[in-house]
Protein backbone atom coordinates (compact mmCIF):
# COMPACT_ATOMS: atom_id res chain seq x y z
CA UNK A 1 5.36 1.41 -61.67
CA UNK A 2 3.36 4.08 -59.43
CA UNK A 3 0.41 2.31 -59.75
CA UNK A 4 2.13 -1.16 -58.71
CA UNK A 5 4.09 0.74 -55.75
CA UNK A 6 0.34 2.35 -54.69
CA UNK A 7 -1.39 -1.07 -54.80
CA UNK A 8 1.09 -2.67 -52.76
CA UNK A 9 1.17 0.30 -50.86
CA UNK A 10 -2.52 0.09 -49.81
CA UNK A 11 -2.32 -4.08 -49.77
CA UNK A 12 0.25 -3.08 -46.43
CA UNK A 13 -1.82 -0.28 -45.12
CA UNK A 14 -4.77 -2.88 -45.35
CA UNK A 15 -2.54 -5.67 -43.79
CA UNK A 16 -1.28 -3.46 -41.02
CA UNK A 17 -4.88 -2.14 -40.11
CA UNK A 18 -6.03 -5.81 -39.61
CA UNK A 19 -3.47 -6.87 -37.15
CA UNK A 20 -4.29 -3.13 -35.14
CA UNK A 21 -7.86 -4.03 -34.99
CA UNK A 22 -7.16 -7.84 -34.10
CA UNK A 23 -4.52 -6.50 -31.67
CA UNK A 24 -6.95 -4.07 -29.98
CA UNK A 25 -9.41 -6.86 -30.07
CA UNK A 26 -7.36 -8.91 -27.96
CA UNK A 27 -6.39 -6.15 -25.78
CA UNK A 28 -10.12 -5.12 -24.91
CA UNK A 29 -10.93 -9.29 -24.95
CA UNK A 30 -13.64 -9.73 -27.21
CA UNK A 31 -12.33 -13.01 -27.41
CA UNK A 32 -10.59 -15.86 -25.99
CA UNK A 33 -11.08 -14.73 -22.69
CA UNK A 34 -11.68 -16.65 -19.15
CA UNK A 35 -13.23 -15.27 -15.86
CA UNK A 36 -12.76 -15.96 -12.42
CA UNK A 37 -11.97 -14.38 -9.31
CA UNK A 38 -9.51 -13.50 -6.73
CA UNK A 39 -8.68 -15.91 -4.24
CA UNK A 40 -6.00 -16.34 -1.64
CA UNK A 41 -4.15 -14.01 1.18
CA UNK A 42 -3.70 -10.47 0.18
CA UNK A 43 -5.03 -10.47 -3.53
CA UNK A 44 -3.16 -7.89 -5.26
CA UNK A 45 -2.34 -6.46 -8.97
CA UNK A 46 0.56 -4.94 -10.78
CA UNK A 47 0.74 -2.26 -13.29
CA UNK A 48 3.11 -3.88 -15.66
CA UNK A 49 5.37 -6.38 -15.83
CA UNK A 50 8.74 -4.79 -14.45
CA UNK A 51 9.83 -5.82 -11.48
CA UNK A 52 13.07 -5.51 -8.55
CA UNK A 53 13.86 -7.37 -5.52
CA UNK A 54 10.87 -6.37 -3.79
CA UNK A 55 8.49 -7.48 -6.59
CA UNK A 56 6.61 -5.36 -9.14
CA UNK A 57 4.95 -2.06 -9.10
CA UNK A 58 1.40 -2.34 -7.19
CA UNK A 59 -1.75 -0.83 -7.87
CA UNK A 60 -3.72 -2.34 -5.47
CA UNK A 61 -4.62 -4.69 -2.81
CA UNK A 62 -7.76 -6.34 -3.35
CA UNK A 63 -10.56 -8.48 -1.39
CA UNK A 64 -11.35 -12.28 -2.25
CA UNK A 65 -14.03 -13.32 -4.84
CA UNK A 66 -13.53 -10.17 -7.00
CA UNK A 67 -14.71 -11.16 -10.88
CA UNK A 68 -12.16 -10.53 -12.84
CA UNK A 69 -11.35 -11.10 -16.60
CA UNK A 70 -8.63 -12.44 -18.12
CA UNK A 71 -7.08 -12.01 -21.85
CA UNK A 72 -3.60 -13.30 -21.30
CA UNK A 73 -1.10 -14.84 -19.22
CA UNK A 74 2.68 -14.63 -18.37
CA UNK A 75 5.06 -17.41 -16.25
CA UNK A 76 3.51 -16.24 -13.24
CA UNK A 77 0.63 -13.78 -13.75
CA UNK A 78 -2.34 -12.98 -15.59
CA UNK A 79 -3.24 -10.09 -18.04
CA UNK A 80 -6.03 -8.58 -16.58
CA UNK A 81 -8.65 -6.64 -18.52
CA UNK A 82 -10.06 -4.02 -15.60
CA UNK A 83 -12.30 -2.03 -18.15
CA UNK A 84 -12.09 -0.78 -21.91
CA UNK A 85 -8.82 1.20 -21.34
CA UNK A 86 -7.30 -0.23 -18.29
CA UNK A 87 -5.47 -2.94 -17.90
CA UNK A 88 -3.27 -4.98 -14.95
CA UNK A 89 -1.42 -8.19 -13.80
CA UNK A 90 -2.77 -10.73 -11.05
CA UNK A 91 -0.62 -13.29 -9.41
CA UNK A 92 -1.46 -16.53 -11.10
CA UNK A 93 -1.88 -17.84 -7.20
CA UNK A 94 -4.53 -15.54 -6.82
CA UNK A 95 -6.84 -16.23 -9.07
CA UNK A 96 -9.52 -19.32 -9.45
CA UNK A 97 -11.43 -19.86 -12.46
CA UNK A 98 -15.23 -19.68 -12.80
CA UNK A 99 -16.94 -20.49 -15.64
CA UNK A 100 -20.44 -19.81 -14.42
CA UNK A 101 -19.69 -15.90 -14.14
CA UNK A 102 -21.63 -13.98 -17.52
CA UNK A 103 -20.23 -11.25 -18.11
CA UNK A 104 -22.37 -8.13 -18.34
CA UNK A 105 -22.14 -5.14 -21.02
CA UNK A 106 -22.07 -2.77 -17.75
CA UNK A 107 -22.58 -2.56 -14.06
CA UNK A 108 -24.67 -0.52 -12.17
CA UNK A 109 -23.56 1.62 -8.82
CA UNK A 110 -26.93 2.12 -6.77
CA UNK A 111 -27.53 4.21 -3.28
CA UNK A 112 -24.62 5.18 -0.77
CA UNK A 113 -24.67 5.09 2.93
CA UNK A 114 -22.35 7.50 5.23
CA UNK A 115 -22.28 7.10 8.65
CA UNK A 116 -20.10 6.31 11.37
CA UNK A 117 -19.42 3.89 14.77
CA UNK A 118 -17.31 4.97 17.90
CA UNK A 119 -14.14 4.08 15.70
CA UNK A 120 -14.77 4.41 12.48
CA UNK A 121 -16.50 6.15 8.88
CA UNK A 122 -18.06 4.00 6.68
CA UNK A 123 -19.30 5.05 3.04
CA UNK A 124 -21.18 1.87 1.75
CA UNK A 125 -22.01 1.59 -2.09
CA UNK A 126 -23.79 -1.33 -3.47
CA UNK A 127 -23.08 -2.36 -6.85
CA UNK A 128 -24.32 -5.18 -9.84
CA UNK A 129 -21.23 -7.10 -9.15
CA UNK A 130 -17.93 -7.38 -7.13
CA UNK A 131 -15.94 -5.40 -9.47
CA UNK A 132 -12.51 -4.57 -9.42
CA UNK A 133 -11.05 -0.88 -8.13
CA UNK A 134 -7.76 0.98 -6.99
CA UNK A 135 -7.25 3.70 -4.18
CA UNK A 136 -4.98 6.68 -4.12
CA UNK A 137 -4.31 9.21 -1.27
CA UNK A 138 -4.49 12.98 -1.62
CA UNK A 139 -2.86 15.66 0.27
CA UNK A 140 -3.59 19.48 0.69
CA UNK A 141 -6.53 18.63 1.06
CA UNK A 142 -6.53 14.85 2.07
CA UNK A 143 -8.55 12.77 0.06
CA UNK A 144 -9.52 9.04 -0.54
CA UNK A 145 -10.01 8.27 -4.15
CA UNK A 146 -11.41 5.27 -5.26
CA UNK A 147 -11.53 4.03 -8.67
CA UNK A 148 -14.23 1.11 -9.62
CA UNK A 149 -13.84 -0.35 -12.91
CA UNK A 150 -16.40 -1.31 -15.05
CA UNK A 151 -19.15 0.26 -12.71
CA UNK A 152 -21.54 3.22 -14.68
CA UNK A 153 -23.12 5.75 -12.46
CA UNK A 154 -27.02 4.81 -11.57
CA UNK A 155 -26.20 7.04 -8.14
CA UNK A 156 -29.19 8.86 -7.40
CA UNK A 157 -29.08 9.79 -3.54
CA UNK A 158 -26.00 9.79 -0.89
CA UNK A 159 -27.19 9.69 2.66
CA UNK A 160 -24.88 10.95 4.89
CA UNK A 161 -25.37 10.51 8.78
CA UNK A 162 -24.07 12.94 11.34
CA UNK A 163 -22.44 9.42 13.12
CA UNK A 164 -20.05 10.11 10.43
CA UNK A 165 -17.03 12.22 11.99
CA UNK A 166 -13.88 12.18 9.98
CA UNK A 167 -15.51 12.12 6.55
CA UNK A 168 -16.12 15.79 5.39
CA UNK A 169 -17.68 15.13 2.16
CA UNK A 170 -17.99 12.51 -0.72
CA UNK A 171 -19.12 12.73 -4.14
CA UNK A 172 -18.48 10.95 -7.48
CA UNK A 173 -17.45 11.00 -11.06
CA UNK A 174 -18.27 9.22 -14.11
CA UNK A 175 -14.34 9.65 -15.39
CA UNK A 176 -14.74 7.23 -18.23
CA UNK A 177 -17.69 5.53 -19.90
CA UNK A 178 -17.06 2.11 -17.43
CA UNK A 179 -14.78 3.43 -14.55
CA UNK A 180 -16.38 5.62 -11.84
CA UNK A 181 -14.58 7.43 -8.80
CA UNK A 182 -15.78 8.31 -5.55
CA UNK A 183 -13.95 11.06 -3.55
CA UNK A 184 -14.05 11.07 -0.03
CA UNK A 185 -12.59 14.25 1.77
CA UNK A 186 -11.45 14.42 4.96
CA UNK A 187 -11.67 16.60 8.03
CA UNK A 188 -8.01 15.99 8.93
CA UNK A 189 -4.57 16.44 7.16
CA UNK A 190 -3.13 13.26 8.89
CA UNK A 191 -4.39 10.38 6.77
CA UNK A 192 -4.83 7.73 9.67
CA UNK A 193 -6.10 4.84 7.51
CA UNK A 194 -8.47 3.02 5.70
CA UNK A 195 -9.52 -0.33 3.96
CA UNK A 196 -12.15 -1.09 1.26
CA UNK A 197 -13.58 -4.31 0.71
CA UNK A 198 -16.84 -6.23 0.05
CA UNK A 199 -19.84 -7.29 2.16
CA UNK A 200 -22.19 -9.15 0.12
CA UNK A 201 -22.06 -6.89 -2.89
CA UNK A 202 -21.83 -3.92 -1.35
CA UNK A 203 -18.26 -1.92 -1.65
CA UNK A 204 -17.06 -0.31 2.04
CA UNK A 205 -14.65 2.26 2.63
CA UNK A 206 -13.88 1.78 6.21
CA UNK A 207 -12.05 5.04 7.09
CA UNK A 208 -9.89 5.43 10.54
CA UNK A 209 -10.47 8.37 12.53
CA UNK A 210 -7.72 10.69 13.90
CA UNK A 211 -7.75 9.55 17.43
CA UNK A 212 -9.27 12.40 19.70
CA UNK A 213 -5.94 12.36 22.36
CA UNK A 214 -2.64 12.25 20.23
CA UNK A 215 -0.07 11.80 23.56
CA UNK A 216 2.05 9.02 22.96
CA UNK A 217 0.64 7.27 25.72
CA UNK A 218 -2.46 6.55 24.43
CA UNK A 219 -1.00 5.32 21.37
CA UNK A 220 -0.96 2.21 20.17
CA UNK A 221 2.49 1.38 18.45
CA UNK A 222 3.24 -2.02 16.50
CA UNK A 223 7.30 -2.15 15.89
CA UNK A 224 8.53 -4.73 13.48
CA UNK A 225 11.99 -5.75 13.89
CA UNK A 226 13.17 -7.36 10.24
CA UNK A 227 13.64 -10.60 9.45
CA UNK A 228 13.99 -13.37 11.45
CA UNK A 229 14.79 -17.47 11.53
CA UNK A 230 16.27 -18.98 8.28
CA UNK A 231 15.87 -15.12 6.65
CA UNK A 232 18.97 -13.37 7.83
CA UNK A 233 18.78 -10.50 6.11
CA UNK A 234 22.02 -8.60 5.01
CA UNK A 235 25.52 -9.06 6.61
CA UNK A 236 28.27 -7.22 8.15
CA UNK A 237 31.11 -5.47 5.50
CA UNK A 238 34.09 -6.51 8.51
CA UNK A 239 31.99 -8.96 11.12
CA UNK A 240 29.73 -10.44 9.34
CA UNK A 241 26.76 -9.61 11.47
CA UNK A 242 23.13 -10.22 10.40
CA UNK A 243 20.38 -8.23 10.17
CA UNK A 244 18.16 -10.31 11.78
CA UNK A 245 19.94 -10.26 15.31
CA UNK A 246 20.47 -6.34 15.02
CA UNK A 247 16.66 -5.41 14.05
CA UNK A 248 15.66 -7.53 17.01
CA UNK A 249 17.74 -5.65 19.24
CA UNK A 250 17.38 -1.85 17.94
CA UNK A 251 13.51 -3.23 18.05
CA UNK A 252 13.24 -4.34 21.70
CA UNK A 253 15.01 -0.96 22.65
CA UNK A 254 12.33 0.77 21.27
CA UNK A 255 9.70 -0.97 23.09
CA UNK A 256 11.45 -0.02 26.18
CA UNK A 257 11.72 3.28 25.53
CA UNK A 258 7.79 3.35 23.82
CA UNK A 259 6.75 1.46 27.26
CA UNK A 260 8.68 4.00 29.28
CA UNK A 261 6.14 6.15 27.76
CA UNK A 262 3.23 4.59 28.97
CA UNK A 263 2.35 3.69 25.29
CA UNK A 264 1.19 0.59 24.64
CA UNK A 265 3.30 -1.58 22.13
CA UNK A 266 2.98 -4.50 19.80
CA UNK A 267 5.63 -6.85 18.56
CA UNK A 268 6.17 -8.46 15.15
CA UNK A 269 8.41 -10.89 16.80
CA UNK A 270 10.31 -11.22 19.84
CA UNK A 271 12.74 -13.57 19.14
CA UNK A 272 14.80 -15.16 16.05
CA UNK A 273 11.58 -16.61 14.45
CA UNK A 274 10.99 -16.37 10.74
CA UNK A 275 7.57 -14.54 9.95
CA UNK A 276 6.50 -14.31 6.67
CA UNK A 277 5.30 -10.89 5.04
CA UNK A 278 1.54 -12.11 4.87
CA UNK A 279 1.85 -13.65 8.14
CA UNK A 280 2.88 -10.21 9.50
CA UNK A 281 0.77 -8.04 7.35
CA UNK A 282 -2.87 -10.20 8.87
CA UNK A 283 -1.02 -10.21 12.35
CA UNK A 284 -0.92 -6.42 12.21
CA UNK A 285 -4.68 -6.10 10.67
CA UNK A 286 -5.76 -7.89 13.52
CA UNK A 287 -3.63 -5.76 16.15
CA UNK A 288 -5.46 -2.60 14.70
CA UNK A 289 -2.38 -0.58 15.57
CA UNK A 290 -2.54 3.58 15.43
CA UNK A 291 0.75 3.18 13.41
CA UNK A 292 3.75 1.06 12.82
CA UNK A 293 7.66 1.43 12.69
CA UNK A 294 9.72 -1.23 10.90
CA UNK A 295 13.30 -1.52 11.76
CA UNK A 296 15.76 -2.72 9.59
CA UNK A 297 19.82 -2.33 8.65
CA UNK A 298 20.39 -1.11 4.61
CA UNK A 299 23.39 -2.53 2.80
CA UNK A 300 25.07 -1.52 -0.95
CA UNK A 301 27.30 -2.84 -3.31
CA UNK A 302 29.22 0.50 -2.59
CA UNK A 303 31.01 0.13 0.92
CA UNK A 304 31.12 4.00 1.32
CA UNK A 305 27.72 4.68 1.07
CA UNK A 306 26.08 5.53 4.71
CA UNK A 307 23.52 6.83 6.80
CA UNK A 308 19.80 6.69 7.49
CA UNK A 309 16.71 6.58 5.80
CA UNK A 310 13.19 6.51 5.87
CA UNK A 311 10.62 4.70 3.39
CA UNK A 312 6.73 5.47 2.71
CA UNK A 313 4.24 3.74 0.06
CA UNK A 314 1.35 6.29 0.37
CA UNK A 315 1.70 9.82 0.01
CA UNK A 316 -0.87 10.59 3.19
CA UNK A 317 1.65 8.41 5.07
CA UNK A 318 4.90 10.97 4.61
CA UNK A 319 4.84 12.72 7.60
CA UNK A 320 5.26 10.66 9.96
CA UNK A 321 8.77 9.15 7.67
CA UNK A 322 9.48 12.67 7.44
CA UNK A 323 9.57 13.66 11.34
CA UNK A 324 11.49 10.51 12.12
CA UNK A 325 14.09 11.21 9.50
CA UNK A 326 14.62 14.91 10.72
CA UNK A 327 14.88 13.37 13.97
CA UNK A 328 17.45 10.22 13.75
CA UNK A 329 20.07 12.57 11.27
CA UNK A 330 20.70 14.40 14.54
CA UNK A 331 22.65 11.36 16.18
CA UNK A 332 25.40 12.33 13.52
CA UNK A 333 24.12 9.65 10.81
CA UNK A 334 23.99 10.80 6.90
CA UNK A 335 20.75 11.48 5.50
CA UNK A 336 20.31 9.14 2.95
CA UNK A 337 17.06 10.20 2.44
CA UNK A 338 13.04 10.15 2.78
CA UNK A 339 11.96 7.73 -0.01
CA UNK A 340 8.51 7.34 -1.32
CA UNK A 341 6.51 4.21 -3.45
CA UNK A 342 8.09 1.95 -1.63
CA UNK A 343 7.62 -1.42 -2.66
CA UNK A 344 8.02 -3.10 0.78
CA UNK A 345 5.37 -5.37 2.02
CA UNK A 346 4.69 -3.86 5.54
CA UNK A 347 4.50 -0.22 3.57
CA UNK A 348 1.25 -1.86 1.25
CA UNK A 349 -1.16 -1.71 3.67
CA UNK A 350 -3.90 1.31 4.27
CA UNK A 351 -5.34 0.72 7.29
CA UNK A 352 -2.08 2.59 9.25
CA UNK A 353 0.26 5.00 8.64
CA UNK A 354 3.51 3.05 8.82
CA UNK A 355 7.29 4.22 8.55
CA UNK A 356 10.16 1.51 7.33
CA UNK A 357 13.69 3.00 9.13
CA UNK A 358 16.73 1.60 7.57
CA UNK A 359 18.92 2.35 10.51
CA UNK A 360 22.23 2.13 8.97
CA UNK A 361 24.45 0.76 6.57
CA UNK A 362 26.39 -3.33 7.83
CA UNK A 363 27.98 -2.75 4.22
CA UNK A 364 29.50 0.46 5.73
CA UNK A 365 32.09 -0.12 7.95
CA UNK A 366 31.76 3.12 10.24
CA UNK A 367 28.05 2.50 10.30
CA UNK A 368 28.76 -1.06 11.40
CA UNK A 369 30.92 -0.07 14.23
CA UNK A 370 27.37 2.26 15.04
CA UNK A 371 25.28 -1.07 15.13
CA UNK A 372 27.29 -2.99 17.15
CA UNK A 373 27.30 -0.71 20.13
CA UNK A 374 24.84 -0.63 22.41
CA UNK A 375 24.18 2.53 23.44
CA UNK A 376 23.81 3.73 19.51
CA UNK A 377 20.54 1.03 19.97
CA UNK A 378 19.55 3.45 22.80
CA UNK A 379 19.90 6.75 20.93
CA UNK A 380 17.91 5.41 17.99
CA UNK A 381 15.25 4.68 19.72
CA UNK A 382 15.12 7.45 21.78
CA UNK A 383 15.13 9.59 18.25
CA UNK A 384 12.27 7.77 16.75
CA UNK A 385 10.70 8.33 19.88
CA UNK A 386 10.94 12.30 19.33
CA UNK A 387 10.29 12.04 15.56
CA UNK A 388 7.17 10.23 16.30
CA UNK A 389 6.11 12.51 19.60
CA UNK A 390 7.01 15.63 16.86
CA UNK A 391 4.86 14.07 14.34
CA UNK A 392 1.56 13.62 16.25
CA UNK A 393 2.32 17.59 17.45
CA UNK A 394 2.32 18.29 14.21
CA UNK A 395 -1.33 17.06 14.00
CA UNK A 396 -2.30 18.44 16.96
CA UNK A 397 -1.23 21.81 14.97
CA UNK A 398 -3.02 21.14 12.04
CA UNK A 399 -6.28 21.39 14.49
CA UNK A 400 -5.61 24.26 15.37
């Protein structure tokens, strides 16, 4: 009886190693794979497959005609297979098939250029291939790290020009056998911005400079008032007011008091005109702004939740959420609170520090007595006018 119980014992241990291995086959795509590369406006993946209203949890915004590899597929994405022990999730929209790609066993980096232009850092890395990668921002001290997968190291020399003014150092590490990071550090706490993306196959950093004058007035601001057209937003608890009409208004009052200011400004929209998310997020690339606000009005299922908040995607991005916070609770509103990994469109991109202020509550009725009146517009704007003038002191200080 042992020896039956044993045998079938080892038959299932036998059985159940078979499907691991053919399970971490598939995973790793040995087979049954297909290749292809990003296409489409904004190119982005996804860790995993959870999601919320505002989408699911992203790793990264990508540029066009990256190769990627793919092992599986859900309704709307694909499984992505980013090297041996990394996986993600790429809108179905924004990929295109290729059949012509080969796949290589590795990828070679090469040399790396530093240097700089009256605006900007660059650190330039050519590679085998247009592979995929993912950026995080550091803090004490600020960092830009930059993870390419399925690139080995063949880095043998990294000029670095004295052009080069905001970048303090950058170095790499082989962190796994077919991922390797590069490290930029910083001269500045402030993160100001940065984007990466191909030029033939060559990877660029493009890093933003803190600007040498921080006065408001030679600032350029973009404010975003939400929504817009057929996308109302959310409503009044007792009027029924929209979003969309509010935002606007709240929005336009803080371009008069920005202008006042003798900063220059850039609006989103100026009048009840639906803008899409992608539409605004290559309308702001190609405004170049020094940072952005977004305004919009917050509503719950709970009517006696209030107050004011503040939302951030990137850590090196904080500060400037933080100062305005600080700044609008003294008007008497509840601090909801300074929330971080946002997963709001206009908080994706690098290339700015940008702030999302939700205002107030319209599911609140107190708070939407507040957004009704007009001179509450006024002393909003006039706050995030001395969070943001408190904020770029603050980086004046960190000079110092």
């Amino acid at each position: 009886m042992f020896l039956c119980y044993l045998a079938v014992m080892i038959r299932l241990s036998l059985i159940i190693g078979f499907l691991g291995f053919f399970s971490a086959a598939a995973q790793t795509g040995v087979k049954n794979f297909i290749t292809g590369k990003t296409t489409g406006a904004l190119p982005y993946l996804e860790y995993g497959l959870g999601s919320d209203r505002l989408g699911g949890a992203k790793m990264t915004y990508l540029d066009t005609n990256i190769v990627v590899k793919v092992i599986d597929s859900t309704i709307g994405n694909y499984k992505i297979q980013l090297s041996k022990d990394h996986l993600a999730y790429l809108p179905k929209t924004n990929f295109k098939k290729d059949s012509t790609i080969k796949l290589q066993p590795y990828y070679l980096t090469s040399s790396w250029m530093v240097n700089g232009d009256d605006k900007y850092d660059y650190v330039v890395v050519t590679l085998d291939e247009k592979l995929p990668y993912k950026s995080i921002q550091q803090i004490n001290p600020s960092k830009i790290v930059l993870d390419i997968f399925g690139a080995t190291s063949n880095t043998n020399w990294i000029t670095q020009r004295s052009s080069a003014k905001e970048i303090k150092n950058v170095y790499h590490e082989q962190i796994e056998d077919d991922v390797f990071r590069i490290i930029i550090e910083l001269k500045h706490g402030q993160h100001w911005g940065y984007s990466v993306y191909y030029q033939n196959n060559k990877l660029v950093i493009k890093v933003k400079r803190q600007p040498e004058d921080l006065s408001l007035d030679k600032m350029k601001i973009a404010v975003d008032a939400g929504h817009g057209g057929d996308n109302n937003g959310a409503s009044g608890v007792s009027t029924g007011i929209l979003e969309k009409k509010y935002t606007l208004l709240i929005a336009k009052q803080l371009e008069r008091v920005l202008l006042d200011k003798e900063a220059r400004v850039f609006m989103t929209r100026t009048k009840d005109t639906a803008i899409g998310m992608v539409e605004r997020t290559e309308m702001l690339k190609k405004e170049d702004p020094d940072f952005l606000i977004s305004i919009h009005l917050n509503s719950s299922v709970k009517d006696s939740i209030s107050g004011v908040s503040t939302y951030y995607r990137y850590i090196g991005f904080r500060p400037l959420t933080q100062y305005i916070q600080e700044s609008m609770v003294k008007i008497g509103l509840k601090d909801f609170g300074n929330i971080g990994s946002f997963n709001f469109s206009l908080s994706g991109p690098t290339e700015y520090p940008n702030c999302l202020v939700e205002v107030a509550f319209l599911s609140n009725k107190e708070d939407e007595q507040l957004i009704l009146d007009p001179e509450f517009h006024k002393a909003v704007a006039t706050q995030i006018v001395d969070g943001i003038k408190e904020w770029l002191k603050s980086c004046k200080k960190g000079d110092d």
